[in-house]
Protein backbone atom coordinates (compact mmCIF):
# COMPACT_ATOMS: atom_id res chain seq x y z
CA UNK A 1 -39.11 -13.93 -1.51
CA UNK A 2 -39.05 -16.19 1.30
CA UNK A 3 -40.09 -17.44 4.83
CA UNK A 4 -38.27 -14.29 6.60
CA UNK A 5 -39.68 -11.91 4.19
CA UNK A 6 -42.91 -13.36 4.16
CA UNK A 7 -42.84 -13.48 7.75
CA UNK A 8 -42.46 -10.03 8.20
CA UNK A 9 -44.72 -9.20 5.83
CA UNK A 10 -47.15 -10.29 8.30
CA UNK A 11 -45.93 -7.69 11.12
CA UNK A 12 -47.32 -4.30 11.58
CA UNK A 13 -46.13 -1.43 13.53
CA UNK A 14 -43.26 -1.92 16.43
CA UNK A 15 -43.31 -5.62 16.06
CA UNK A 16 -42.40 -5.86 12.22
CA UNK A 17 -39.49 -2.79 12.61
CA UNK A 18 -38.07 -4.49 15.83
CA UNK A 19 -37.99 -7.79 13.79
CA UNK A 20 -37.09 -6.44 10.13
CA UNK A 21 -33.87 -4.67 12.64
CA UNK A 22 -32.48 -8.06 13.79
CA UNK A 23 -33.14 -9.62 10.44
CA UNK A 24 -31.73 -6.66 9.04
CA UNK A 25 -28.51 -6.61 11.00
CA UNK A 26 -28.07 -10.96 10.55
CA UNK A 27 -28.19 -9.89 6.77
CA UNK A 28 -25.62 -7.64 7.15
CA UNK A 29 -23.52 -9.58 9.10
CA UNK A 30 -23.82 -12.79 7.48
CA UNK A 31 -24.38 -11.71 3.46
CA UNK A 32 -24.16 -15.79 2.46
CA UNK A 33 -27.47 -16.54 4.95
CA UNK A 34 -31.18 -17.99 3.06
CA UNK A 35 -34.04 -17.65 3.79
CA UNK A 36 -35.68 -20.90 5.24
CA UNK A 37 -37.29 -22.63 7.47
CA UNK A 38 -36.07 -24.43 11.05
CA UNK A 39 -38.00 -26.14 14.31
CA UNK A 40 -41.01 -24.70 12.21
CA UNK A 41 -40.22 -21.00 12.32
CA UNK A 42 -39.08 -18.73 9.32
CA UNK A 43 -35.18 -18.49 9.88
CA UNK A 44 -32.12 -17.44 8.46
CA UNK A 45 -29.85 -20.53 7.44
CA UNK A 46 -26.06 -20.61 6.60
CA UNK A 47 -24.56 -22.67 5.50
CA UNK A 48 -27.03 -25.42 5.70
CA UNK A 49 -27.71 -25.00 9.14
CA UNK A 50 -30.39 -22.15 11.07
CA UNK A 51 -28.48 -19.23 12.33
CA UNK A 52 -31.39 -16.84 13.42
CA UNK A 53 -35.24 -16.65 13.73
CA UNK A 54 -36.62 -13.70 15.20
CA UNK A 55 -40.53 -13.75 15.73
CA UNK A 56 -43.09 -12.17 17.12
CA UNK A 57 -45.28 -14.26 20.19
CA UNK A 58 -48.15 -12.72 21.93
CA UNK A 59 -46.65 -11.24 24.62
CA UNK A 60 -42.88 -10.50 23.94
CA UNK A 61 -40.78 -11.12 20.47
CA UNK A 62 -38.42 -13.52 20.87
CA UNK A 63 -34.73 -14.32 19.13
CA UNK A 64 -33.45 -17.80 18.58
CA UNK A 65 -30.42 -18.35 17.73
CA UNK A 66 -30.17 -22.00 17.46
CA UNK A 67 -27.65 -22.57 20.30
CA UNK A 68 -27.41 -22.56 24.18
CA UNK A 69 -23.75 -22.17 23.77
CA UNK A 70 -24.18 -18.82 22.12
CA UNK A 71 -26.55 -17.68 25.44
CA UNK A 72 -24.12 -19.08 27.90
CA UNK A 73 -21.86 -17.08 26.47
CA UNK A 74 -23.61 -13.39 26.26
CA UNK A 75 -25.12 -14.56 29.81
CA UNK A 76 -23.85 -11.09 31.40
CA UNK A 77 -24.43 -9.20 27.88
CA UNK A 78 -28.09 -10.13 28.19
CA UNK A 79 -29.28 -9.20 31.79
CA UNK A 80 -32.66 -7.74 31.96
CA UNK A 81 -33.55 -9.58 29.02
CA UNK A 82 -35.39 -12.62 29.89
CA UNK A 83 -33.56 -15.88 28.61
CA UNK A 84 -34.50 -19.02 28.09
CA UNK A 85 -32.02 -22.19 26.99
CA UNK A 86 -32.64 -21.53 23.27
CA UNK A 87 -33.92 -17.74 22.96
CA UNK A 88 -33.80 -14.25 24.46
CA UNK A 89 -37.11 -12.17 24.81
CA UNK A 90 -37.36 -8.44 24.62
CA UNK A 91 -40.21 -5.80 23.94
CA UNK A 92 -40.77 -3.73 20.42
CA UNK A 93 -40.37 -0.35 22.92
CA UNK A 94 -37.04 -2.03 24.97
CA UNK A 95 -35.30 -4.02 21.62
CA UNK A 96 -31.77 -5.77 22.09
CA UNK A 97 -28.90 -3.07 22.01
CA UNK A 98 -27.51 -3.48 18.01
CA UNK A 99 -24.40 -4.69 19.34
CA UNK A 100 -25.59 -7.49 21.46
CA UNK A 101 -27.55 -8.71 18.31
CA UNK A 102 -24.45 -8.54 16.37
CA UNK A 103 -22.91 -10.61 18.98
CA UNK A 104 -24.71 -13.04 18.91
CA UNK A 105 -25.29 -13.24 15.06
CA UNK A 106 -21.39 -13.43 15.27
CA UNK A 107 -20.99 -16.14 17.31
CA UNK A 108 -23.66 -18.02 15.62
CA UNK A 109 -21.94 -17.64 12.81
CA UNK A 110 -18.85 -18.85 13.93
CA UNK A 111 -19.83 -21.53 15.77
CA UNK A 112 -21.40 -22.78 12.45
CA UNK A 113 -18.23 -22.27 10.87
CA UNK A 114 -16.27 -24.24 13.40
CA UNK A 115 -19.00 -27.40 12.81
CA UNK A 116 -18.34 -27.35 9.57
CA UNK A 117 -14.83 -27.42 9.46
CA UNK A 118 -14.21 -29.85 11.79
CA UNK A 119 -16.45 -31.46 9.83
CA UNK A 120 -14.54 -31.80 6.92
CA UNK A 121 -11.80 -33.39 9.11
């Protein structure tokens, strides 16, 4: 067990099956991510750094992928969604599209990738 899986052990209902989906699909995507802890929330972490959180807030659940860059990016993938600098908000009843999650997860992923190897430079 950890902070993900506790996490959404706390969820009922729509919240904890729109969560347990985008943890779900970050899983699948990136098989090498932990379980941990980053800015305070229960996250996904690869390679040493956070790659996802996903949570639940009173009045939306929000995803947090650790970079503005990756936003920018999706910008026009993630209309109607409400976005902030760091996260994207959607409903349990309205959830990302699965392929916009992937994207994201994705390009998380690679940007993290691309850190660390220029890292090692």
């Amino acid at each position: 067990m950890g902070e993900v899986s506790e996490y959404l052990e706390t969820l009922g209902g729509p919240e904890h099956d729109a969560v347990a989906r985008v943890v779900a699909r970050a899983r699948t995507l990136v098989p090498d991510a932990e379980e941990g802890v980053s800015y305070g929330m229960p996250a996904l972490r690869y390679r040493g750094s956070p790659l996802l959180s996903v949570m639940s807030t009173k009045h939306h659940l929000g995803l947090y992928p650790f970079s503005p860059a990756v936003l920018e990016g999706m910008a026009d993938q993630l209309q109607g969604f409400r976005t902030t600098k760091g996260s994207v908000s959607f409903q349990p009843e309205a959830p990302l599209p699965d392929d916009v999650v992937d994207r994201i997860v994705a390009a998380r992923r690679d940007e993290i990738d691309l850190m660390r190897d220029v890292s090692k430079k």
